[in-house]
Protein backbone atom coordinates (compact mmCIF):
# COMPACT_ATOMS: atom_id res chain seq x y z
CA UNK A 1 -7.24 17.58 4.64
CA UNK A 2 -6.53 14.09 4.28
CA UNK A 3 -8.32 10.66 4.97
CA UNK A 4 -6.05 7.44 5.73
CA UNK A 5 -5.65 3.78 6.99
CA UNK A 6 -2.40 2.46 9.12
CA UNK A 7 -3.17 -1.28 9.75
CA UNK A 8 -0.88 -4.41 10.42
CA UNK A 9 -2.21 -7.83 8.41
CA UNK A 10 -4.09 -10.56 10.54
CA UNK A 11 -1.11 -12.92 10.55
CA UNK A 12 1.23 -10.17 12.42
CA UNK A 13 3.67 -10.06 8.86
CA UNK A 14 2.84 -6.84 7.38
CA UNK A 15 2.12 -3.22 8.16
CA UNK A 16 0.90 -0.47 5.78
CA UNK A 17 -0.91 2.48 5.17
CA UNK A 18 -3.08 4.13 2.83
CA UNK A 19 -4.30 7.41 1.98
CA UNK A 20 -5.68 9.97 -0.38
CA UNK A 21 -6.10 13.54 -0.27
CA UNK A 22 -6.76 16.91 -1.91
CA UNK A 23 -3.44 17.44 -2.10
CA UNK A 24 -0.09 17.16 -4.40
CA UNK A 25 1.62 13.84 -3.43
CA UNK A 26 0.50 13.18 -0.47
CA UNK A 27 2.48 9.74 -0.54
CA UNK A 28 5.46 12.06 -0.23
CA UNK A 29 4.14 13.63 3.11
CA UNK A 30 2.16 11.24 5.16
CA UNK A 31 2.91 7.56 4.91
CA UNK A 32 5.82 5.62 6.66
CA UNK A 33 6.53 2.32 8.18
CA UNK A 34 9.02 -0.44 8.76
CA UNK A 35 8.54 -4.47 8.72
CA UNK A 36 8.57 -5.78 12.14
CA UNK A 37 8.01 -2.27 13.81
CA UNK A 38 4.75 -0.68 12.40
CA UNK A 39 3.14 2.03 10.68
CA UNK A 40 2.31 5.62 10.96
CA UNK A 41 0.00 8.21 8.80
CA UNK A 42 1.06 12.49 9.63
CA UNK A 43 -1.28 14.41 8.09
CA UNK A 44 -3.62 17.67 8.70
CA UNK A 45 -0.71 20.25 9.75
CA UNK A 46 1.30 17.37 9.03
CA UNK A 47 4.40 17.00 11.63
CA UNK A 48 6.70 14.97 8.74
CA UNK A 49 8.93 14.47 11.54
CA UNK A 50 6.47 12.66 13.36
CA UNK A 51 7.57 9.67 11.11
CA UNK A 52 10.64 9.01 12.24
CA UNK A 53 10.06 10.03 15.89
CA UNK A 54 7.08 7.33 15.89
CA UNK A 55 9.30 4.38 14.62
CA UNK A 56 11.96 5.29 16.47
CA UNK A 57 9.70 4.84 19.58
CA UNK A 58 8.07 2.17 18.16
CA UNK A 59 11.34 -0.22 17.38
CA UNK A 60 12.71 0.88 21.46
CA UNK A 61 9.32 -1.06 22.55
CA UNK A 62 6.89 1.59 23.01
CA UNK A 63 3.21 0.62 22.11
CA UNK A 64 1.41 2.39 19.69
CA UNK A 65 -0.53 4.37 22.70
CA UNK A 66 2.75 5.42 24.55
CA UNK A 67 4.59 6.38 21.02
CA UNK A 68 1.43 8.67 20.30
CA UNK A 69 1.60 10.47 23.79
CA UNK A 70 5.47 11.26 23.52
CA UNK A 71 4.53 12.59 19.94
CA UNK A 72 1.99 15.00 20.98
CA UNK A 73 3.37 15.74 24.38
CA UNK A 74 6.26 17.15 22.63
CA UNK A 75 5.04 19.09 19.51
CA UNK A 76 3.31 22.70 20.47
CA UNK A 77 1.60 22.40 17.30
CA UNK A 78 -0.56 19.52 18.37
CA UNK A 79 -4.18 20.82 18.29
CA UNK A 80 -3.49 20.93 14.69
CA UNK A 81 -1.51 18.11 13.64
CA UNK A 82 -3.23 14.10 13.25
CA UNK A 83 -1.92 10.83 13.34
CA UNK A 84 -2.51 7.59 12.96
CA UNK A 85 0.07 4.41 14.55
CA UNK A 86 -0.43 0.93 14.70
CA UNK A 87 2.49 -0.92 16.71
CA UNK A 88 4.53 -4.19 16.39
CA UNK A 89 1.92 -5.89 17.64
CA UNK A 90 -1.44 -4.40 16.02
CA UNK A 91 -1.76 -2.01 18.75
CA UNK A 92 -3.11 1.29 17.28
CA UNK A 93 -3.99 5.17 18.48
CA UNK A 94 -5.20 7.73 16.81
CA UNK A 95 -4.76 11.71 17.87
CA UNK A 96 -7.45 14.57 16.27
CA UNK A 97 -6.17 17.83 17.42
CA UNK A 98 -8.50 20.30 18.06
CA UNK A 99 -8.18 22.55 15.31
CA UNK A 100 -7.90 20.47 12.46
CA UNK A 101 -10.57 21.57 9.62
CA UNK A 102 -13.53 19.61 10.07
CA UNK A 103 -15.36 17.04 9.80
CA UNK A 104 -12.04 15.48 11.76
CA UNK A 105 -11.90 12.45 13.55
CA UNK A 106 -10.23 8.96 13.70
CA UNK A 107 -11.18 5.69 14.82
CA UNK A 108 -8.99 2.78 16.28
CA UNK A 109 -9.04 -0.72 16.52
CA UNK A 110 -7.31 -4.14 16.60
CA UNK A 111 -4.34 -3.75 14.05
CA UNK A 112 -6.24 -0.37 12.80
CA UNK A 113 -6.35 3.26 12.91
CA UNK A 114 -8.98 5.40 10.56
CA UNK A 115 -8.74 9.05 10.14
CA UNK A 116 -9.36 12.06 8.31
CA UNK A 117 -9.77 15.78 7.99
CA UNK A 118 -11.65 17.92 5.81
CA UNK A 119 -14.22 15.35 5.17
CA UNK A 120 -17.31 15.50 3.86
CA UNK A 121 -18.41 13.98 7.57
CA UNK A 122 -17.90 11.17 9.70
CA UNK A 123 -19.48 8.77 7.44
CA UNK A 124 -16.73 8.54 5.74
CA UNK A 125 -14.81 7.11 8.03
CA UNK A 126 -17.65 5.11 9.36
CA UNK A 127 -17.15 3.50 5.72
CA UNK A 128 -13.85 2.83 6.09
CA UNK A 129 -13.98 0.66 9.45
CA UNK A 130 -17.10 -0.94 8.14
CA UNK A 131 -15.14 -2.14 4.88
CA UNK A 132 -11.48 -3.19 6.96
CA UNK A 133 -13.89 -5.13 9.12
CA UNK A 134 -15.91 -6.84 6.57
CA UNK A 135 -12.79 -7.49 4.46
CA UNK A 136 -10.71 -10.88 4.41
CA UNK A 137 -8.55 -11.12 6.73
CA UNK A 138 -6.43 -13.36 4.94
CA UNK A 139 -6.42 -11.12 1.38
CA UNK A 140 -2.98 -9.15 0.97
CA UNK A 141 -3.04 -6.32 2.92
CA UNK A 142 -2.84 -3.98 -0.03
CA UNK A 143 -5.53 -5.39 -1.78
CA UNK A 144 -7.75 -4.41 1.84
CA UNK A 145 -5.82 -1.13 2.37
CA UNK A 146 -7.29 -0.32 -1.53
CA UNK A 147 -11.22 -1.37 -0.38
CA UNK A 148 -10.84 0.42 2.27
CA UNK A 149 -9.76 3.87 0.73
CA UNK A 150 -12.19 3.39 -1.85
CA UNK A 151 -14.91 3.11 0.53
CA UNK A 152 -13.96 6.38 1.95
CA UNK A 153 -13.79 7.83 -1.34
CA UNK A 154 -17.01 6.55 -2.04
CA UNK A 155 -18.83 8.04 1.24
CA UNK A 156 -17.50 11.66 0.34
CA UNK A 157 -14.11 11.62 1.14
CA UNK A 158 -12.08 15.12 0.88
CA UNK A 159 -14.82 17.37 0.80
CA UNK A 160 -12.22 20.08 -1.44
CA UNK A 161 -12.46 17.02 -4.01
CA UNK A 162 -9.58 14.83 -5.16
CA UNK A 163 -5.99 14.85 -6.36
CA UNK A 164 -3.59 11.89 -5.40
CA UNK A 165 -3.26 8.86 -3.10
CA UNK A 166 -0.46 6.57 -1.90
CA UNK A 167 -0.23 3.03 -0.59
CA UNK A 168 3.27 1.95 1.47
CA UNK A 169 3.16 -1.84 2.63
CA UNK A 170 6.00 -3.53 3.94
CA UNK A 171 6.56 -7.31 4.97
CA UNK A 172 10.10 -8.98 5.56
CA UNK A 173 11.71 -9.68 2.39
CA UNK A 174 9.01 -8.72 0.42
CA UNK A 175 10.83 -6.06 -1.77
CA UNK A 176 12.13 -6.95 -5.08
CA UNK A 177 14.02 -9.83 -5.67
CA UNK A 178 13.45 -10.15 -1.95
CA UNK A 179 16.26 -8.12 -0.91
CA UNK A 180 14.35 -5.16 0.90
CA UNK A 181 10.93 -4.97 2.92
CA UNK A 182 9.19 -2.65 0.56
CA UNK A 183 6.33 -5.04 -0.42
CA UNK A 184 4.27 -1.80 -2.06
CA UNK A 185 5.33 1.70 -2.62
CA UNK A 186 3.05 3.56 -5.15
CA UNK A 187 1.71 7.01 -5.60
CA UNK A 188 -0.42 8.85 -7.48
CA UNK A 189 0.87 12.64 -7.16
CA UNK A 190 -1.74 14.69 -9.30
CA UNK A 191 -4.82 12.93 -11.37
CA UNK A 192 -8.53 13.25 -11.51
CA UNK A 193 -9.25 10.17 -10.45
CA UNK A 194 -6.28 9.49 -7.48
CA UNK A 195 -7.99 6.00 -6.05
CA UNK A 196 -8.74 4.32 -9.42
CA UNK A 197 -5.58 4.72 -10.78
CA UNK A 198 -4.13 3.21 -7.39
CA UNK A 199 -5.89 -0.01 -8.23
CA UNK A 200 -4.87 0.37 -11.91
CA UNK A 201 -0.98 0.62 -10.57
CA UNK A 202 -1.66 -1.49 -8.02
CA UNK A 203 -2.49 -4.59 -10.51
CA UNK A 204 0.42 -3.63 -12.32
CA UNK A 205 2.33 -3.95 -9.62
CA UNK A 206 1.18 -7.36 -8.81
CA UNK A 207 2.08 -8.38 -12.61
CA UNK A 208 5.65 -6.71 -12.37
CA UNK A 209 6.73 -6.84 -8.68
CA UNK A 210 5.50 -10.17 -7.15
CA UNK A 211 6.68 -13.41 -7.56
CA UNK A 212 4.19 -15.98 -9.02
CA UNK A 213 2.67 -17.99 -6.74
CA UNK A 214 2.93 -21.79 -7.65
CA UNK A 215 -0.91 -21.39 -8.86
CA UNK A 216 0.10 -19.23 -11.24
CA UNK A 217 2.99 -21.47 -12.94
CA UNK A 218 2.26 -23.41 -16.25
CA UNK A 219 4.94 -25.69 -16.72
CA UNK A 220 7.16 -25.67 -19.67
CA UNK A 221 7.38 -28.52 -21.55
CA UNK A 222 9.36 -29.20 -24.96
CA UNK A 223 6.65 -28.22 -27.30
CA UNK A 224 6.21 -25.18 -25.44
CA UNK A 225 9.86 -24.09 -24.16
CA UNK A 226 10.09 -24.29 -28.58
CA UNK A 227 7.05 -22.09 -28.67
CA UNK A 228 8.46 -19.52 -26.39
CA UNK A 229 11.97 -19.28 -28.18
CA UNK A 230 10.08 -19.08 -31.49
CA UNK A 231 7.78 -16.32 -30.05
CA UNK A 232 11.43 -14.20 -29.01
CA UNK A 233 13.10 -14.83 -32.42
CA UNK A 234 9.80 -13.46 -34.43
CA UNK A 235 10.36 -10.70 -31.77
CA UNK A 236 13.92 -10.03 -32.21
CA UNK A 237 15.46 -11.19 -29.32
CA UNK A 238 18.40 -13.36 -28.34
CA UNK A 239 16.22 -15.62 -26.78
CA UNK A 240 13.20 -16.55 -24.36
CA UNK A 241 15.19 -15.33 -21.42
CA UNK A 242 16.29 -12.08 -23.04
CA UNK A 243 12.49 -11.09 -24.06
CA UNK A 244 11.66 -11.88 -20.44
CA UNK A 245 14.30 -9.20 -19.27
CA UNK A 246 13.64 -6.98 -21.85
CA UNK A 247 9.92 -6.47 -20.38
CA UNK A 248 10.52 -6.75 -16.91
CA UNK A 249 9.25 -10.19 -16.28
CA UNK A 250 11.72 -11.47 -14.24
CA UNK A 251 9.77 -12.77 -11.17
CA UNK A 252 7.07 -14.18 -13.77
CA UNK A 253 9.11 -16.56 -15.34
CA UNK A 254 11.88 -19.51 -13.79
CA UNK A 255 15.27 -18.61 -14.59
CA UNK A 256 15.57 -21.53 -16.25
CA UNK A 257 12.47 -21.41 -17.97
CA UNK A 258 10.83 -24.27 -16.01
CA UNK A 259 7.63 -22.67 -15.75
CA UNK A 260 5.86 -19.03 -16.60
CA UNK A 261 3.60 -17.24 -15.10
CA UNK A 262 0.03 -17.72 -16.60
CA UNK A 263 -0.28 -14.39 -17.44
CA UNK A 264 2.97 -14.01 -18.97
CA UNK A 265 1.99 -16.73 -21.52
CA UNK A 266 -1.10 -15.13 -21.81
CA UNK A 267 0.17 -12.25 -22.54
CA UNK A 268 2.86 -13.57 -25.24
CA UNK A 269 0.41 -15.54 -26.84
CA UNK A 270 -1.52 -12.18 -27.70
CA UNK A 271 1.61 -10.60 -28.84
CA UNK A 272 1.85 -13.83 -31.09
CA UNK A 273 -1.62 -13.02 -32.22
């Protein structure tokens, strides 16, 4: 009761998935993946086991085709279980069991897998491939995993209605302060509006969780390195540095204040007024 996307980016360095459902946290149920390995969605009757199983095939070599077959050779409950994989190397299958609640059906492609139960029909996944397709295949694979759920939001979607949605994307050394793989983990467990207030977490996340790119760096100079400590003092901070911790801008601003994040000074010059 559940409509999702498990794709790998177009330069082979991340895998994710995302989904959304009429259903309490369904991040905590149907999501998984591991950098360097791939992805996998569980959902209908979800088989939360399938997860692991799938990974663990996946990182001994199997494709995403022969990792889908053990899974459903092996689970008496597969007529109502579905599942979406995409491999190591943007391989992906996707399994419909016969008694899932329709509409139900999944679509796969090159570093792709689409599915869904419950629907409002197949256009909705219909929408889905159309928008990973039509999407830029060099944008972050969040920002397409996002279009793409909104599209099937958009086309229908759950046809029970709405409740939460997840997004899990991992790259190499993508987690914070580069010391996991966890590029994205975010979930909406229980709101009107599960998709929107992805994106609205989403950009947060960007602001808070990624490291600026070197378009995004403005330079600090004297004049305004003296503007910045002037800014903390009128706050009540220490200093610069300590305002910067204090609001979790770490990887917006150089540790030794060399440069900050456009945004960050936009957003300090605000405070300022």
């Amino acid at each position: 009761m559940t409509f999702s996307i498990v794709a790998r980016s177009a330069d082979g360095e991340s895998w994710g998935v995302a989904v959304a459902s009429k259903f309490l946290a369904v991040g905590s149920t149907v999501p998984a993946a591991v950098a360097g390995v791939g992805a996998v969605a569980t959902q209908a009757d979800a088989n939360v086991s399938y997860k692991g199983l799938a990974l663990a095939h996946l990182d001994e070599g199997a494709t995403a085709s022969v990792a889908l077959q053990r899974l459903i050779e092996e689970d008496g409950g597969r007529a109502h279980r579905q599942v979406g994989i995409v491999d190591m190397e943007g391989g992906a299958a996707t399994h419909t069991g016969s008694e899932c609640i329709p509409w139900a059906g999944g679509l796969a492609g090159d570093g792709y897998s689409i599915q869904g139960n419950c629907l409002a029909g197949r256009e909705v996944i219909d929408a889905m491939e159309q928008t990973w397709l039509e999407s830029d295949p060099s944008a972050p694979l969040q920002d397409r995993l996002l279009a793409v759920l909104a599209a099937g939001d958009a086309a229908g979607g759950d046809r029970r209605g709405r409740q939460s949605a997840a997004m899990l994307v991992v790259r190499e050394g993508a987690g914070y302060g580069g010391l996991d793989d966890v590029a994205v983990d975010l979930r909406v467990d229980d709101h009107a509006a599960p998709i929107d207030e992805l994106a609205r977490l989403l950009d947060l996340h960007e602001l808070y969780l990624t490291a600026s790119t070197d378009g995004q760096k403005v330079a600090v100079d004297d004049a305004l390195r003296n503007e910045l400590e002037a800014f903390a003092a009128a706050a009540g901070h220490r200093d610069f540095r300590a305002w910067v911790g204090t609001e979790n801008f770490e990887m917006r601003v150089a540790p030794d204040l060399s440069w900050i994040d456009e945004r960050v000074l936009t957003i300090v010059r605000a405070e300022r007024g």
